[in-house]
Structures are given as C-alpha cells and as structure tokens.
N, C-alpha and C. Protein backbone atom coordinates (compact mmCIF):
# COMPACT_ATOMS: atom_id res chain seq x y z
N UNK A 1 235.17 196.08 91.16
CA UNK A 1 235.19 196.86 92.38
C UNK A 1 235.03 198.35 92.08
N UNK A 2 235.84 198.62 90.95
CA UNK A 2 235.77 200.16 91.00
C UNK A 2 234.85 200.47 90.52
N UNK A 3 233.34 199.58 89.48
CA UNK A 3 232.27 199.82 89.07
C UNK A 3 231.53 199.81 90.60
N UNK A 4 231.72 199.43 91.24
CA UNK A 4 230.24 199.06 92.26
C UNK A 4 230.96 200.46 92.55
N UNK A 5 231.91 201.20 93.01
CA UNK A 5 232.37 201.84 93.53
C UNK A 5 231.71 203.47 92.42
N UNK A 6 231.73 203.52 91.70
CA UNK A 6 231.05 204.29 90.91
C UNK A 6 229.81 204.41 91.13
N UNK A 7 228.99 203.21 90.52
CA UNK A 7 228.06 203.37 90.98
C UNK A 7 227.39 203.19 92.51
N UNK A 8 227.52 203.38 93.32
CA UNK A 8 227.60 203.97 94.59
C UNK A 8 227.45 205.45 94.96
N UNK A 9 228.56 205.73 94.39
CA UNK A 9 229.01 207.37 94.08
C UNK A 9 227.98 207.86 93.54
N UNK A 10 227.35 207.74 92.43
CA UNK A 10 226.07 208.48 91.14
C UNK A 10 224.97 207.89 92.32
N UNK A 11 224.86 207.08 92.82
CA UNK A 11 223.18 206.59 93.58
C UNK A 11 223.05 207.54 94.50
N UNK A 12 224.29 207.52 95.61
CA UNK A 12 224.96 208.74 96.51
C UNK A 12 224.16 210.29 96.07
N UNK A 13 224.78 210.50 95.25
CA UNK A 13 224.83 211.93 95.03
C UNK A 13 223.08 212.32 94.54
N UNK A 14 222.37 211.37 93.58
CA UNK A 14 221.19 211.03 93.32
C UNK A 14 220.50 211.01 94.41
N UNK A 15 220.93 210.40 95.47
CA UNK A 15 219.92 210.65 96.88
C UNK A 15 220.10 211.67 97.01
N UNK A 16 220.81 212.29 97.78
CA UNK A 16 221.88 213.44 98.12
C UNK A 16 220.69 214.56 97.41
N UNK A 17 221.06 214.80 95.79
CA UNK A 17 220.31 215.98 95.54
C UNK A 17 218.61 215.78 95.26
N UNK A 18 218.28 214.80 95.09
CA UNK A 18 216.95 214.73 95.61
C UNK A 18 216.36 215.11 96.61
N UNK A 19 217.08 214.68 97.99
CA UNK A 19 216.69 215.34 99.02
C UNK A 19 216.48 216.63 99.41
N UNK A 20 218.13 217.32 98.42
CA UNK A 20 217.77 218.62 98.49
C UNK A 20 217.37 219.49 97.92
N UNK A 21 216.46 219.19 96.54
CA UNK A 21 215.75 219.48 95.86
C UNK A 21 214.21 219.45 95.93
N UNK A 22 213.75 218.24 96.90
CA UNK A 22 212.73 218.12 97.24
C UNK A 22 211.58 218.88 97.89
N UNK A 23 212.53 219.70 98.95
CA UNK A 23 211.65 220.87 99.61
C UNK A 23 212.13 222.56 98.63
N UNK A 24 212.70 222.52 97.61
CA UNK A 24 212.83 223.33 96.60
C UNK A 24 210.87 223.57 96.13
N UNK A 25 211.07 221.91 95.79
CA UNK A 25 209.72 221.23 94.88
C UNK A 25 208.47 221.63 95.21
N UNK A 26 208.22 221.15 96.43
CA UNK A 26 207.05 221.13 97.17
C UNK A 26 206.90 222.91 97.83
N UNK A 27 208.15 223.66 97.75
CA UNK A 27 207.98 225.29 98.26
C UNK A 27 206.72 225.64 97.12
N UNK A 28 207.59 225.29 95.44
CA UNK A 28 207.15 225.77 94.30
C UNK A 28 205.50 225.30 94.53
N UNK A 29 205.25 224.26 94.52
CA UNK A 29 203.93 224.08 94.65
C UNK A 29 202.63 224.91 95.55
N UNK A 30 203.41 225.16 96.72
CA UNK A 30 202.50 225.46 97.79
C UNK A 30 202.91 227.38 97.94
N UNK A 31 201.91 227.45 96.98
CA UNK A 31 201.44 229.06 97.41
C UNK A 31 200.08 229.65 97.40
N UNK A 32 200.70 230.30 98.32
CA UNK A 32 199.64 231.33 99.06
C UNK A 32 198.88 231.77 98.68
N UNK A 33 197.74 232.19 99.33
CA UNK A 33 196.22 233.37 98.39
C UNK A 33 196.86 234.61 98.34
N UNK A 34 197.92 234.96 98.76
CA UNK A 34 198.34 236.59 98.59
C UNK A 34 199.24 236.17 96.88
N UNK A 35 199.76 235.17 97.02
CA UNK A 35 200.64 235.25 95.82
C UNK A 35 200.08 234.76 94.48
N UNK A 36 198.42 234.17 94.92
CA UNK A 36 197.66 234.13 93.66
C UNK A 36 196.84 234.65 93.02
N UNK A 37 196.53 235.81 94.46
CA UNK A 37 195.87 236.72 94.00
C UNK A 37 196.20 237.60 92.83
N UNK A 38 195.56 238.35 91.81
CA UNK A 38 195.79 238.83 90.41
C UNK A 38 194.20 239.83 90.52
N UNK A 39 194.90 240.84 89.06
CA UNK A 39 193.68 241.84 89.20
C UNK A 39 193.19 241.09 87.81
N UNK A 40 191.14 240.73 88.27
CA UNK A 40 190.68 240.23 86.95
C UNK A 40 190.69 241.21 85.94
N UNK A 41 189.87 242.57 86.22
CA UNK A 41 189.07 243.36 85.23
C UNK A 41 190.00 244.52 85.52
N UNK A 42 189.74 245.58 84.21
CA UNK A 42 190.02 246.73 84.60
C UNK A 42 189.51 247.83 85.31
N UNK A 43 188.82 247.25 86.03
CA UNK A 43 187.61 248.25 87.03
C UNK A 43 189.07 247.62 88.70
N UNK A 44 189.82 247.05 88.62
CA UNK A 44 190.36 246.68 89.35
C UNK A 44 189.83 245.26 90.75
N UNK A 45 188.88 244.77 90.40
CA UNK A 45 188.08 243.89 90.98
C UNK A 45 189.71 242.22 90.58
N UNK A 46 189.86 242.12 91.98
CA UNK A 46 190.75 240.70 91.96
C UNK A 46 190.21 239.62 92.06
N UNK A 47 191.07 238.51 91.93
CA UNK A 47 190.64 237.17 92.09
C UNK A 47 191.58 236.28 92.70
N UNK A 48 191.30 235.20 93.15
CA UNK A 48 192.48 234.27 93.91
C UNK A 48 192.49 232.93 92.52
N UNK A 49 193.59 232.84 91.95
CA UNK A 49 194.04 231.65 91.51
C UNK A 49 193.94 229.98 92.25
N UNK A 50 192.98 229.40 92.24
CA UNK A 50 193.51 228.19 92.39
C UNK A 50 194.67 227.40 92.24
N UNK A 51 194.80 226.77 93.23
CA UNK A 51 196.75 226.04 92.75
C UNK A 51 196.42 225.28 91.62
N UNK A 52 195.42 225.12 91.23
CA UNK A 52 195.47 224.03 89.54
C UNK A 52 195.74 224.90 88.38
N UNK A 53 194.83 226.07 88.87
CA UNK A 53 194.93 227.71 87.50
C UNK A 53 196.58 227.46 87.88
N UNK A 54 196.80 227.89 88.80
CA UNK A 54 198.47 227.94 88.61
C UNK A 54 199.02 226.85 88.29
N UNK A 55 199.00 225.81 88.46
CA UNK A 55 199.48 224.97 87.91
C UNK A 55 199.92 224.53 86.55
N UNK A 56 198.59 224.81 86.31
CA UNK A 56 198.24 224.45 84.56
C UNK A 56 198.67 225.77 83.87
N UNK A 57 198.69 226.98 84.31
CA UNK A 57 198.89 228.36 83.71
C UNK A 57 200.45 227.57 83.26
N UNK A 58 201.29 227.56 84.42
CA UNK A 58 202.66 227.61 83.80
C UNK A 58 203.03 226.65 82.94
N UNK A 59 202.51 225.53 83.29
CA UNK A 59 202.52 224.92 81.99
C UNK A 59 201.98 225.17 80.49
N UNK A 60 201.05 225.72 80.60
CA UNK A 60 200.87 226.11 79.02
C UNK A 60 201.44 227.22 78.67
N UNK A 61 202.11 228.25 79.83
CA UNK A 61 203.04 229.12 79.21
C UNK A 61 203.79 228.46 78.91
N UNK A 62 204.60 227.73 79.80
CA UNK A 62 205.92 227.10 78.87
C UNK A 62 205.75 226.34 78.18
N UNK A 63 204.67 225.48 77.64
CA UNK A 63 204.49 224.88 76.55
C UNK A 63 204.10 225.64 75.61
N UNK A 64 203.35 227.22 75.46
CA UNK A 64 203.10 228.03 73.92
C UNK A 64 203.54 229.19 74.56
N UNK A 65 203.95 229.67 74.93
CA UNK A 65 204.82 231.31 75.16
C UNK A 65 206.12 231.41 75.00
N UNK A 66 206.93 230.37 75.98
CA UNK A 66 207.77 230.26 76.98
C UNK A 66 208.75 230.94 75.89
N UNK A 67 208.85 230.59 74.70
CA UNK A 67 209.92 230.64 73.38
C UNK A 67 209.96 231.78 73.10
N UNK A 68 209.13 232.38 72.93
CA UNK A 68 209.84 234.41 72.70
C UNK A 68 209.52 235.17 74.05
N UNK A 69 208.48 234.61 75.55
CA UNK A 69 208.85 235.03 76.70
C UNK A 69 209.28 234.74 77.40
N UNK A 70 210.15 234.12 77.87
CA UNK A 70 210.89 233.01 78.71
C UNK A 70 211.32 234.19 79.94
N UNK A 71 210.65 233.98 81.04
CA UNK A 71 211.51 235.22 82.07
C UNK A 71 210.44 236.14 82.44
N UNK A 72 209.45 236.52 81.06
CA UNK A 72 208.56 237.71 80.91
C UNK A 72 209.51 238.21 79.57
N UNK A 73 210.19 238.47 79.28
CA UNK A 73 211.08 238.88 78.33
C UNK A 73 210.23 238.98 76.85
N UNK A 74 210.12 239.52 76.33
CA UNK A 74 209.93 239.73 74.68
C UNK A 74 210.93 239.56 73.78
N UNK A 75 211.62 238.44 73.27
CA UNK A 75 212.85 238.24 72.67
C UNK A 75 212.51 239.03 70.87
N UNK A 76 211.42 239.81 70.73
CA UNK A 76 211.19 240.35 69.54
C UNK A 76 211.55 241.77 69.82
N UNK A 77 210.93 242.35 71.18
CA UNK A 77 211.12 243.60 71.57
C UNK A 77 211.59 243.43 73.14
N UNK A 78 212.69 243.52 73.32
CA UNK A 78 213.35 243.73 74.81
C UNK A 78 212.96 244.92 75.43
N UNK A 79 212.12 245.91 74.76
CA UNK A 79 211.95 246.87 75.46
C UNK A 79 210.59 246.72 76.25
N UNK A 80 209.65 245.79 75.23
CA UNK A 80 208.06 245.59 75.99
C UNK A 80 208.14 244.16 76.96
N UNK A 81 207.93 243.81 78.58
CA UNK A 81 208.09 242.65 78.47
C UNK A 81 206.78 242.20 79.19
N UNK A 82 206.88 241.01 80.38
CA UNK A 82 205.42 240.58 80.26
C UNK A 82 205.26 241.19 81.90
N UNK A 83 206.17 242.37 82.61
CA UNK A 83 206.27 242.34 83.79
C UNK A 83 204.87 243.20 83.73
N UNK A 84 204.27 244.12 85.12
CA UNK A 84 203.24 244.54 85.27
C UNK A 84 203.46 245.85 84.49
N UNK A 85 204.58 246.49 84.88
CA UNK A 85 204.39 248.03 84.05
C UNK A 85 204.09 248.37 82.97
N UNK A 86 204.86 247.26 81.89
CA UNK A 86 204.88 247.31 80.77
C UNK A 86 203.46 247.11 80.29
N UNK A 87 202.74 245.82 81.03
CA UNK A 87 201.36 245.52 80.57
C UNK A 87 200.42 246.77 81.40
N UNK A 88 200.75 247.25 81.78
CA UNK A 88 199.90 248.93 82.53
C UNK A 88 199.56 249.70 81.53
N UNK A 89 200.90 249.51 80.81
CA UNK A 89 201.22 251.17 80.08
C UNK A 89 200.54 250.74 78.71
N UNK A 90 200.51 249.82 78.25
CA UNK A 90 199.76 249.55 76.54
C UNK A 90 198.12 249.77 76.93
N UNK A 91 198.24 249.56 75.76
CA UNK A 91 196.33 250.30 74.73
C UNK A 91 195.94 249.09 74.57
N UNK A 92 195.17 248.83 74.60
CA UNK A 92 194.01 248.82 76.11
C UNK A 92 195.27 248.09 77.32
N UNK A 93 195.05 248.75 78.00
CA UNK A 93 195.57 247.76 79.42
C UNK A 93 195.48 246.26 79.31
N UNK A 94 197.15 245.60 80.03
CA UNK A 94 196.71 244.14 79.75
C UNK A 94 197.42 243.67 80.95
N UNK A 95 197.24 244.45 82.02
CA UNK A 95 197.52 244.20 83.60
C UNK A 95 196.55 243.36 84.30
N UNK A 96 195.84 242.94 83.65
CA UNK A 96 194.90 241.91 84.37
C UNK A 96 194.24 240.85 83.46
N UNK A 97 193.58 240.21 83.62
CA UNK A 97 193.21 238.56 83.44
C UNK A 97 192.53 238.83 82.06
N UNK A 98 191.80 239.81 82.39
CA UNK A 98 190.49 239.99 80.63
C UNK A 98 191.16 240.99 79.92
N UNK A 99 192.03 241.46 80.12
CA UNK A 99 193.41 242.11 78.95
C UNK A 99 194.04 241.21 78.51
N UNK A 100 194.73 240.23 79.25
CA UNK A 100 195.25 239.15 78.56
C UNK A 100 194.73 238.44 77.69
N UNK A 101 193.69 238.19 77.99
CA UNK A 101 193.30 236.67 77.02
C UNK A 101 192.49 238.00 76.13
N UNK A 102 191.60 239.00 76.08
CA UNK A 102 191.46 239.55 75.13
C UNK A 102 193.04 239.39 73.79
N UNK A 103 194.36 239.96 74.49
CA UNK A 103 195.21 240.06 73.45
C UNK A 103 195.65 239.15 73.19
N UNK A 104 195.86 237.32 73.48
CA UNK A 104 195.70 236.17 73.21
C UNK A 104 195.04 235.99 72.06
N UNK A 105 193.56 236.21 72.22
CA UNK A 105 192.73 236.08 71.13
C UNK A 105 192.86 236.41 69.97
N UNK A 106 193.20 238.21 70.06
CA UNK A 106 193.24 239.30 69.22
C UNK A 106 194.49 240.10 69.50
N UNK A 107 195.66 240.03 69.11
CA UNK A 107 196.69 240.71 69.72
C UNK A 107 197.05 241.99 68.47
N UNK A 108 197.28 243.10 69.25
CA UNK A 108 197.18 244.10 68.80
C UNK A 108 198.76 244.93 69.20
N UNK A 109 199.32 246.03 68.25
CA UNK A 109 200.13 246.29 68.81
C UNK A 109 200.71 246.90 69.94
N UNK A 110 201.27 247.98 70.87
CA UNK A 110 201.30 248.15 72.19
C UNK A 110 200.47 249.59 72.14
N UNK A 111 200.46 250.24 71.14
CA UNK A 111 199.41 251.12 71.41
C UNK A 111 197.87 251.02 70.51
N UNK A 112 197.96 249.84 70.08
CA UNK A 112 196.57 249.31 70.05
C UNK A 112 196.15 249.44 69.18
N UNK A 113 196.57 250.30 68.14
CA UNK A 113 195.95 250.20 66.38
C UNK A 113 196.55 249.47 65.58
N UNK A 114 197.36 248.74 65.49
CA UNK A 114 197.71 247.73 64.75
C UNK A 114 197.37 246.28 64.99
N UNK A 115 196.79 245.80 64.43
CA UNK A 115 196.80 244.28 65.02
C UNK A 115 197.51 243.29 64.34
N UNK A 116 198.24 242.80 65.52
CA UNK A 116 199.57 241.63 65.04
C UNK A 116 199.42 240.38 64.71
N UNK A 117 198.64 239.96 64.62
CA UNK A 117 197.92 238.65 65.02
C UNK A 117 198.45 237.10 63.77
N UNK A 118 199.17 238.48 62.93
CA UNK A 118 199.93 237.50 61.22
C UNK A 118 200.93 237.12 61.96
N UNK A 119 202.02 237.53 63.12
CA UNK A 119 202.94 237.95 63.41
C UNK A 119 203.34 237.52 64.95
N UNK A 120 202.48 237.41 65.62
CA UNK A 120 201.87 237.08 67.16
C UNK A 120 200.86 235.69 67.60
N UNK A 121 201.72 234.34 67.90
CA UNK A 121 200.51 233.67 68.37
C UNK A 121 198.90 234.28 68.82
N UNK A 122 197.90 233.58 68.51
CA UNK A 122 196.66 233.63 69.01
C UNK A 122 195.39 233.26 68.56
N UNK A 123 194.52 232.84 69.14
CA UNK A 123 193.52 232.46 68.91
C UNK A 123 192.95 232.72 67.54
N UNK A 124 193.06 234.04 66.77
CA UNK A 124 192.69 234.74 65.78
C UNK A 124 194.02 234.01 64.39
N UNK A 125 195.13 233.40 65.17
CA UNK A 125 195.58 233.37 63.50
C UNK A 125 196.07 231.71 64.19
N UNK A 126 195.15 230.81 64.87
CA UNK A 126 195.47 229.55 65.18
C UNK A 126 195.61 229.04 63.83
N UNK A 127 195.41 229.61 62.72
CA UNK A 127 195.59 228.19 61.16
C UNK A 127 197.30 228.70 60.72
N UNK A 128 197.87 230.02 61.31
CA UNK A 128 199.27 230.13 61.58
C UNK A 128 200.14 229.55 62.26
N UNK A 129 199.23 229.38 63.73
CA UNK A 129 199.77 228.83 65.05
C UNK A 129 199.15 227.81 65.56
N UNK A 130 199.72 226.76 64.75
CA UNK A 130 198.71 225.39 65.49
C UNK A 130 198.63 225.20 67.01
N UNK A 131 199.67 225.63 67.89
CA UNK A 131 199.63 225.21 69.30
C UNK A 131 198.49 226.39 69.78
N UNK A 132 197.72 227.24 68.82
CA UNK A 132 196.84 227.93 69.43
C UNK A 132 195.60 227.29 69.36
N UNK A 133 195.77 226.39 68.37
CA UNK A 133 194.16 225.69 67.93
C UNK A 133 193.01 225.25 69.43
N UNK A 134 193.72 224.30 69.76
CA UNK A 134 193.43 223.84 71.30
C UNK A 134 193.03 224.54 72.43
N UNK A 135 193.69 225.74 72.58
CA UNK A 135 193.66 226.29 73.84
C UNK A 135 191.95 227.16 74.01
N UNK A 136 191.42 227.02 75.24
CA UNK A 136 190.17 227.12 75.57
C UNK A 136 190.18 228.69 76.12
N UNK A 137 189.29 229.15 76.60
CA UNK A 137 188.97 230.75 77.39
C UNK A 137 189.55 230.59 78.45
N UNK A 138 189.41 229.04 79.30
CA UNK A 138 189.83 228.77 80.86
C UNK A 138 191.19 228.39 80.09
N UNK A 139 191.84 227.97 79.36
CA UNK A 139 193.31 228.08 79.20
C UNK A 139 194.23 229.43 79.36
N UNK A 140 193.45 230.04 78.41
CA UNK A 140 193.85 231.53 78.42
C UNK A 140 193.85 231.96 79.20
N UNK A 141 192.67 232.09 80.20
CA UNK A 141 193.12 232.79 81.42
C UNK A 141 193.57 231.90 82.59
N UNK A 142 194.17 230.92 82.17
CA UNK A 142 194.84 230.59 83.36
C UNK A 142 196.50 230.97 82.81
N UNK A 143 196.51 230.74 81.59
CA UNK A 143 198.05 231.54 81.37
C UNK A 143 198.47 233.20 81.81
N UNK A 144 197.13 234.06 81.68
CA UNK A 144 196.92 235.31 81.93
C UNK A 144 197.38 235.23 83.47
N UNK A 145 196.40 233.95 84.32
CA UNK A 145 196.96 234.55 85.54
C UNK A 145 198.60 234.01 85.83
N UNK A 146 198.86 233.18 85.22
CA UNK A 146 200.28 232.55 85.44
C UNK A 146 201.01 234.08 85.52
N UNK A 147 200.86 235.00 84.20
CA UNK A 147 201.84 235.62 83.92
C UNK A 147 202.09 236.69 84.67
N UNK A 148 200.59 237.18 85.27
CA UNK A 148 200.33 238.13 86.39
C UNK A 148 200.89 237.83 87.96
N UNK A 149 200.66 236.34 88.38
CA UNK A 149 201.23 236.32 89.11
C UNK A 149 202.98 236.15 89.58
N UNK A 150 203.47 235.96 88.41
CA UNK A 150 204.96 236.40 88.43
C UNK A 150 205.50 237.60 89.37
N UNK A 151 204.72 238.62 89.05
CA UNK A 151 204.83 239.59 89.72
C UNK A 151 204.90 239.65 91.34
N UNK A 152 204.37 238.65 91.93
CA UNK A 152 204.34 238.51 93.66
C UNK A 152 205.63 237.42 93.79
N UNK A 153 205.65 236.76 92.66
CA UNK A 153 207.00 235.57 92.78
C UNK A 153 208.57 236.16 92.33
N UNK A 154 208.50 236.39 91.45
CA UNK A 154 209.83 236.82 90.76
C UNK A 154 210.46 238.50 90.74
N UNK A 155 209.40 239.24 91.23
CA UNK A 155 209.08 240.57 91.44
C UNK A 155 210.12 241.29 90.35
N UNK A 156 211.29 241.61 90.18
CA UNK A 156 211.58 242.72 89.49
C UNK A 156 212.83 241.42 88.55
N UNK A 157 212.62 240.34 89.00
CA UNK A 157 212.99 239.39 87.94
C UNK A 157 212.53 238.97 86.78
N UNK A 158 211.15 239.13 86.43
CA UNK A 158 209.94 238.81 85.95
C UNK A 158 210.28 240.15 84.99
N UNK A 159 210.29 239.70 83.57
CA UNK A 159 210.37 240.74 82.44
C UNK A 159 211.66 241.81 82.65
N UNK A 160 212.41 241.31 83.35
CA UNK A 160 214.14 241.75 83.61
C UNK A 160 215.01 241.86 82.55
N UNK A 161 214.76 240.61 81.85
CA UNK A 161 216.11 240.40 80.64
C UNK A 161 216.83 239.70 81.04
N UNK A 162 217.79 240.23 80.41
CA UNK A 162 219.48 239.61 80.30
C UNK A 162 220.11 240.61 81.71
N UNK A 163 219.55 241.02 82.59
CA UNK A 163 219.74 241.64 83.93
C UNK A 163 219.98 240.30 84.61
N UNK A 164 219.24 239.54 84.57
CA UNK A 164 218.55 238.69 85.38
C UNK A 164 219.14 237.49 85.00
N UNK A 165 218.70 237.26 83.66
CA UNK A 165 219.04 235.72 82.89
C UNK A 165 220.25 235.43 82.13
C-alpha cells in the first residue's frame, strides 16, 4: 500500500511539473525576428536567424564553448566576456557574425596582435582541439549568432558572471 502510495506521489508530481515546465519549453523555442535578429558585418548590415541557426547555435555552444563560457563568462579572463560591449571594444571587432567565426577560426588576443590559437579552441589549432575538427563555416556562424543573440534574451545577464550565476 504504501508503495502504490509512493509511487502515485513521484507520477503526481512528474505530471504536475511537466505541465509546468512545458510552456517554459515551447516559450524557449518560439522566438521572434526582433530577438534573432544580429549584426552580420561590420559595415553594420543585419540578419534574421532562423529558429534552426538558433537552434543548432546553442547547441554547439554548449556542446564546444559552454566550458570556459557558460553565461557569456570567460572563466580564463572574467574581465573579457562574450556580452556585446566587450566584443565591441576588441581588435578587430567581434560584435557581429564575421568577427566571430573569423576569431573561431583564428583567435587572436583582445587587442589583436597576439594570436591564441595554442591556447584557445579553433579551427586553426583543431589537431589541439578535436571538438573543433568537425565544425563547418555554417556551424560557426550559427554559434556566432547564438552568442549575439543573447544579448536581446538575457540582456545584462549574458557575460554578467558570478553577478548573475
């Protein structure tokens, strides 16, 4: 008795937060052209993200970023993180889609004469970073726009820190 009675209770609560997790779920999924919009180039020319670019962006951030940016955060340098300002203010600019995956490829340091790339996932030292081997131009920039569009989602949460997290 007191097993059926248990389990009852766990099925209960299993419905229970499913339900109310469900329209959590489906919010996350369904966004807007304002919130996918992102700047491609540095001439300032935008683009609208497809919900699959977004889709797939966050997943391959959190499958090859997520571990030293989790948040936007730089767990190497807390002072640089992945929010918009920070990517404004570095050499060359990496506030938009073809800054990103340029420093993906080729990552350089924040004012741009050093290149990190022994030191820094990317395309350039994939026989360092096997989870870089794989990843395509349309990967890259769909992580680029993942990270950009944080900024319309998480707004001053996004590359916050330990403020936040």
């Amino acid at each position: 008795m007191i097993k059926k009675h248990i389990f009852l209770s766990c099925f209960s609560c299993f419905v229970l937060l499913n339900f109310i997790l469900s329209p959590i779920q489906s919010i996350a999924i369904e966004l807007d052209d304002n919130t996918r919009t992102v700047q491609l180039n540095e001439s300032g020319k935008t683009t609208i993200l497809t919900k699959n670019q977004a889709k797939r962006g966050r997943k391959l951030f959190n499958n090859n970023c997520a571990q030293c940016h989790n948040g936007g955060i730089t767990k190497t340098n807390p002072n640089i993180g992945l929010e918009q300002e920070s990517l404004s203010l570095a050499t060359p600019s990496r506030d938009h889609i073809e800054g990103l995956v340029d420093y993906m490829k080729s990552p350089t340091s924040y004012d741009g004469t050093t290149s990190i790339a022994e030191n820094h996932p990317s395309i350039k030292s994939a026989d360092i970073f096997p989870k870089m081997r794989n990843l395509t131009d349309e990967d890259l920039s769909s992580i680029a726009g993942y990270i950009l569009m944080q900024t319309n989602i998480a707004s001053d949460k996004w590359g916050g820190g330990k403020i936040y997290y």
